[in-house]
Structures are given as structure tokens and as C-alpha cells.
N, C-alpha and C. Protein backbone atom coordinates (compact mmCIF):
# COMPACT_ATOMS: atom_id res chain seq x y z
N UNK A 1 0.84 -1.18 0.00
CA UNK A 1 0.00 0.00 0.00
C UNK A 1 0.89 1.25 0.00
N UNK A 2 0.66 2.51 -0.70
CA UNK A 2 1.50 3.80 -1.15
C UNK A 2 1.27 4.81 -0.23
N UNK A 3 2.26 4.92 0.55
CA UNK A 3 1.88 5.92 1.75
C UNK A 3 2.25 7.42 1.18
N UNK A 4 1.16 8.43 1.62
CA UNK A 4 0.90 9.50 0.82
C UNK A 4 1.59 10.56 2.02
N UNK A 5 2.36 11.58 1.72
CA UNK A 5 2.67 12.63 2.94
C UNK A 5 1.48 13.66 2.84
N UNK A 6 0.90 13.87 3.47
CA UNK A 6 -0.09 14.71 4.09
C UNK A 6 0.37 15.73 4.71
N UNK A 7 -0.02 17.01 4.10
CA UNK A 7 0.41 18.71 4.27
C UNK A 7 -1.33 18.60 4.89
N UNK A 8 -0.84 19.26 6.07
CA UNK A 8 -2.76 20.02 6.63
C UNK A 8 -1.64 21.55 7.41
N UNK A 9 -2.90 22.52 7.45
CA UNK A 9 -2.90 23.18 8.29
C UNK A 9 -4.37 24.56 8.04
N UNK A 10 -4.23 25.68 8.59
CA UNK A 10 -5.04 26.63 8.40
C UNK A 10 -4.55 27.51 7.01
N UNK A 11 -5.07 27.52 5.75
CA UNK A 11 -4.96 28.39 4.95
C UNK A 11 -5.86 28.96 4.20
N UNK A 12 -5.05 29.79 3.17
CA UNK A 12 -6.29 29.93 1.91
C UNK A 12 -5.90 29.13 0.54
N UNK A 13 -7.00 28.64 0.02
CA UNK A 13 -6.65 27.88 -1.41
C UNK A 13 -7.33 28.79 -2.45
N UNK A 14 -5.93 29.16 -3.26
CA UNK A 14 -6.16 29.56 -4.85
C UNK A 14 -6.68 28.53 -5.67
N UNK A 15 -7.62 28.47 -6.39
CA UNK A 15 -8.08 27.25 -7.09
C UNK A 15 -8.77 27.96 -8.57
N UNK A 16 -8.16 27.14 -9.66
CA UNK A 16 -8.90 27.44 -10.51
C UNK A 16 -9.68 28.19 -10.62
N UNK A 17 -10.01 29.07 -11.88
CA UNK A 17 -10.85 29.72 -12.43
C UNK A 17 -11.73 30.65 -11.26
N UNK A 18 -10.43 31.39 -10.91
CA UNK A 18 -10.98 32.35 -9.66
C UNK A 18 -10.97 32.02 -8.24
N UNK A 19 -11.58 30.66 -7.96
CA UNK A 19 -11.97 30.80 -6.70
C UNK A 19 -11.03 30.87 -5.36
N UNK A 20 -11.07 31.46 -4.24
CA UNK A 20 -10.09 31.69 -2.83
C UNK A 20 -11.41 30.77 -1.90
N UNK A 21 -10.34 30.16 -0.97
CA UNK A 21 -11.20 29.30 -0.11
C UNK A 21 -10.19 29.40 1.35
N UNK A 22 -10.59 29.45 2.12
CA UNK A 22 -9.84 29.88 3.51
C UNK A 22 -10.13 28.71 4.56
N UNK A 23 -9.61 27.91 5.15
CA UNK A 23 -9.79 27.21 6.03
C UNK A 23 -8.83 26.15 6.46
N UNK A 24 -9.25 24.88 7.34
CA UNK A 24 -8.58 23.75 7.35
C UNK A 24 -8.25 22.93 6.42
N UNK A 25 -7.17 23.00 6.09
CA UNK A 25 -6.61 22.43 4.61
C UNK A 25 -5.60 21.19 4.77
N UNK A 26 -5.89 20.17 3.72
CA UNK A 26 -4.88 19.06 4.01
C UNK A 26 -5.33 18.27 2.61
N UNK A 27 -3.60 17.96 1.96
CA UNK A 27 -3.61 18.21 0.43
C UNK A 27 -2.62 16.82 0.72
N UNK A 28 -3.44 15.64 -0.05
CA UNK A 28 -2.78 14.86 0.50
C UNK A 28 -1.85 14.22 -1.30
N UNK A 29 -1.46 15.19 -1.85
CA UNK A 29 -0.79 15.20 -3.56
C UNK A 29 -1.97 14.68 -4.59
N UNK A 30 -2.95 14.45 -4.05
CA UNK A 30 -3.88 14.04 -4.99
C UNK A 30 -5.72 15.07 -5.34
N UNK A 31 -5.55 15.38 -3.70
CA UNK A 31 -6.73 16.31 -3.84
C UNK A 31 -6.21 17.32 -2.31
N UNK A 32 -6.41 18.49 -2.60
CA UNK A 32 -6.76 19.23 -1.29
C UNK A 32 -8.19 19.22 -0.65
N UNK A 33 -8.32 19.10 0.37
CA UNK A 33 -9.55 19.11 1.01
C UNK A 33 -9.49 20.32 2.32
N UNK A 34 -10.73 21.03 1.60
CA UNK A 34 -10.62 22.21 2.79
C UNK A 34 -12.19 22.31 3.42
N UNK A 35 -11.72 21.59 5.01
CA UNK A 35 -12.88 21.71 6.08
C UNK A 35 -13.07 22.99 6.66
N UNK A 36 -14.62 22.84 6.99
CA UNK A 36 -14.44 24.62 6.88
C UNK A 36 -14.68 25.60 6.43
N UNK A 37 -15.09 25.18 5.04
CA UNK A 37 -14.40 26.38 4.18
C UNK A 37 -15.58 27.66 4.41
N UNK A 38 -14.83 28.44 3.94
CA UNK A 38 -15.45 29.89 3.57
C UNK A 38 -14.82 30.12 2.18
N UNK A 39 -15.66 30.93 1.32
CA UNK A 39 -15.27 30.92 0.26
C UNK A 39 -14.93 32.75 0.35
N UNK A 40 -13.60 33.22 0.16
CA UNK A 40 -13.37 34.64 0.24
C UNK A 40 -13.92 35.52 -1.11
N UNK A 41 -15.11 35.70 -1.28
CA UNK A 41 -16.01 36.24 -1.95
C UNK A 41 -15.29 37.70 -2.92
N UNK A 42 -15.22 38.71 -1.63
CA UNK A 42 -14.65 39.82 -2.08
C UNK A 42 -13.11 39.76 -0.97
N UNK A 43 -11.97 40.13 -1.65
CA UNK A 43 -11.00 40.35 -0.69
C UNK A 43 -11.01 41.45 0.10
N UNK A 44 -11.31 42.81 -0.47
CA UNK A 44 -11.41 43.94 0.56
C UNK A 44 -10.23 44.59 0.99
N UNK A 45 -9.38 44.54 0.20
CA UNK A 45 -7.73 44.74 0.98
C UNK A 45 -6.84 45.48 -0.01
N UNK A 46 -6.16 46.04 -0.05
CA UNK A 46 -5.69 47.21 -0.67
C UNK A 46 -3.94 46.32 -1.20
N UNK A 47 -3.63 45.40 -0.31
CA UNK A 47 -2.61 44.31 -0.74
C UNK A 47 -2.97 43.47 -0.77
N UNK A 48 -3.68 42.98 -1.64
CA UNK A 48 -4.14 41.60 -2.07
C UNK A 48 -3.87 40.29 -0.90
N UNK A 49 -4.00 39.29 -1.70
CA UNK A 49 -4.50 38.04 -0.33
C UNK A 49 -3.16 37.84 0.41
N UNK A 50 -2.03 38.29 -0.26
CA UNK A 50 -0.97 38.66 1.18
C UNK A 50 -1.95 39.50 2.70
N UNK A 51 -2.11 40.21 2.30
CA UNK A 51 -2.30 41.48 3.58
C UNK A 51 -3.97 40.31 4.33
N UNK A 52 -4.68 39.29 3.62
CA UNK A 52 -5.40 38.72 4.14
C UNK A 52 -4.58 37.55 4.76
N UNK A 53 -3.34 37.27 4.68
CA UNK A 53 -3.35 35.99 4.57
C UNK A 53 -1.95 36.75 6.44
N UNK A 54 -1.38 37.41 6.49
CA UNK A 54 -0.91 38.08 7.54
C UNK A 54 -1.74 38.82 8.58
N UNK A 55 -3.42 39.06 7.88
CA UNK A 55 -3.92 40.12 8.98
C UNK A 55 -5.16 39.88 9.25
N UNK A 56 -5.62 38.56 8.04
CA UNK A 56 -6.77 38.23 8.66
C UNK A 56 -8.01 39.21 7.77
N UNK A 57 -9.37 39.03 7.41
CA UNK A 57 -9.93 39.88 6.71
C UNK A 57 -10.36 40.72 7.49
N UNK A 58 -10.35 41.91 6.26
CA UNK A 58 -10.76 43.34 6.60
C UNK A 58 -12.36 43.68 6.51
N UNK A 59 -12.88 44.52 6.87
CA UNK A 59 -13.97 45.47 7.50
C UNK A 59 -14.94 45.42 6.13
N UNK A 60 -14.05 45.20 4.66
CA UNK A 60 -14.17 45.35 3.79
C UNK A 60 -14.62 43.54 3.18
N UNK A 61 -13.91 42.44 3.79
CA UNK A 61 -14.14 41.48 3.20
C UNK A 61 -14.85 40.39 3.37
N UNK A 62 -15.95 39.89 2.19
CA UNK A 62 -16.63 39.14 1.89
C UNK A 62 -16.58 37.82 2.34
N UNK A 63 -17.11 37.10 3.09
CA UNK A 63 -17.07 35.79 3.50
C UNK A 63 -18.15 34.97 3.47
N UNK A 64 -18.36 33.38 2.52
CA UNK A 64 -19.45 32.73 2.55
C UNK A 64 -19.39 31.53 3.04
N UNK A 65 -19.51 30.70 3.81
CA UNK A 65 -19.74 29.31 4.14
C UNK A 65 -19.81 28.41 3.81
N UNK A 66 -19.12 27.47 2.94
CA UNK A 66 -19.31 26.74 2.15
C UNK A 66 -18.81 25.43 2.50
N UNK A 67 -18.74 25.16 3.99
CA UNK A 67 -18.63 23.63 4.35
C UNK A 67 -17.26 22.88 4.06
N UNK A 68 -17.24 21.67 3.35
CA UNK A 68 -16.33 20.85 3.17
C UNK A 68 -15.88 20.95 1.32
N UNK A 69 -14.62 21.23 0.65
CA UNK A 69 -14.67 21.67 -0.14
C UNK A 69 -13.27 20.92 -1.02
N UNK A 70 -13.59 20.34 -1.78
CA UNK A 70 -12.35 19.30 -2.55
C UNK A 70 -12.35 19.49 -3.51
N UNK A 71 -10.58 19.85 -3.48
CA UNK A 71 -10.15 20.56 -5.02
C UNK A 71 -9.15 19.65 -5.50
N UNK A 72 -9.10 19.22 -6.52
CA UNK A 72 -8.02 18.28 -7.30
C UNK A 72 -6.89 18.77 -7.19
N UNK A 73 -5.75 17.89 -7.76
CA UNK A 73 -4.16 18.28 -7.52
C UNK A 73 -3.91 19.48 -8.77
N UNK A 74 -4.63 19.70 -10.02
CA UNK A 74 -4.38 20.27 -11.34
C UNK A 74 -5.48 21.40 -11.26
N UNK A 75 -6.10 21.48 -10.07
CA UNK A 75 -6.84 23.15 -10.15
C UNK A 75 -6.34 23.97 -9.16
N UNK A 76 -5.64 23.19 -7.98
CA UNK A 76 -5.10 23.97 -7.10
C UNK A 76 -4.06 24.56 -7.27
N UNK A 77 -3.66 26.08 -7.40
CA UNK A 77 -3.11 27.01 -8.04
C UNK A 77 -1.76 27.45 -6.58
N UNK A 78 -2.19 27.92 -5.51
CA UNK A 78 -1.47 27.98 -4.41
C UNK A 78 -1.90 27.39 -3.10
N UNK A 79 -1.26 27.50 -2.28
CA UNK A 79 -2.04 27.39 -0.51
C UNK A 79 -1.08 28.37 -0.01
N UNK A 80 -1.58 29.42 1.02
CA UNK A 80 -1.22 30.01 1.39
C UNK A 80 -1.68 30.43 2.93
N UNK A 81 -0.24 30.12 3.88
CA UNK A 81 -0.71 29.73 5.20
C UNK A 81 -1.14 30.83 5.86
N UNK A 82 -1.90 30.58 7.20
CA UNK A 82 -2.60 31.88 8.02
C UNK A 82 -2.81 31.46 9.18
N UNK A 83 -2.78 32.21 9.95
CA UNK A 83 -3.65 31.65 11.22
C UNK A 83 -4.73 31.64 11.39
N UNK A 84 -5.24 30.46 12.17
CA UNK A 84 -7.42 30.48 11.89
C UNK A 84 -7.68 31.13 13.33
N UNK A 85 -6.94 32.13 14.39
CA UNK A 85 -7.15 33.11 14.94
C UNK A 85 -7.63 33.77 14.34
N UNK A 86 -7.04 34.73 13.22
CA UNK A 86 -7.56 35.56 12.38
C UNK A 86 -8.51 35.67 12.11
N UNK A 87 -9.31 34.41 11.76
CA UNK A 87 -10.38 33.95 10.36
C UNK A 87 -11.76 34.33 11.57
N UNK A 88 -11.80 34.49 12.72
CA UNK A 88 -12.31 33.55 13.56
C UNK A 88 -13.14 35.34 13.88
């Protein structure tokens, strides 16, 4: 049996054709799976998803709920880590 290394932690996922997804993430080389998710709608931030991804969203940004959320290995574009203090 092919033992897979498993990346988890709190981020945001760039994914294909637009979409940002923020949450518990764990990408095991075949699919990312993000529990959790919120889907970051509007960013709201004057430095793009850096300044979200260090400060947490702004006053300005959009957040939707979107549960449990699995993205393939060939749409996932970045992950980009955060603390889920922030998110919270």
C-alpha cells in the first residue's frame, strides 16, 4: 500500500478559475480538502491576499460558508498559510 505525505494546516486555497477558499486544509498530492471552508467572496484589501493571509480579513471582506470543499491536484493554483485566529 503507497503511503501518501499529508500537508494540513489553516490556509487559503487559490483554485482554478478564480476561486479563494480559507480554512482547514490538508492536500494529501492528490486532492486538497478544505474543512471549513469559507469561500473569500470579495478580498477587501488594498494588498491583495498577502495582507489577508498576515492580517486576517478586513472590515471590507466578503465571507461565505461553504462547508467541506475538494479541489483536485491540477486546479489547485497555491495554498497560502494563516492563522485560523484571524479567520475567527
Amino acid at each position: 500500500m503507497e503511503q501518501k505525505n499529508v500537508m494540513t494546516g489553516f490556509a487559503i486555497a487559490v483554485v482554478d478559475r478564480g476561486f479563494v477558499y480559507v480554512g482547514n486544509c490538508e492536500h494529501d498530492g492528490e486532492w486538497c480538502t478544505v474543512k471549513d471552508a469559507k469561500n473569500i467572496r470579495i478580498w477587501g484589501t488594498k494588498n491583495g491576499l498577502g495582507e489577508l493571509a498576515l492580517n486576517g480579513p478586513t472590515g471590507e471582506t466578503k465571507l461565505d460558508a461553504v462547508g467541506i470543499v475538494r479541489v483536485p491536484k491540477h486546479a489547485l493554483i497555491s495554498l497560502i498559510e494563516t492563522e485560523a485566529g484571524k479567520w475567527i
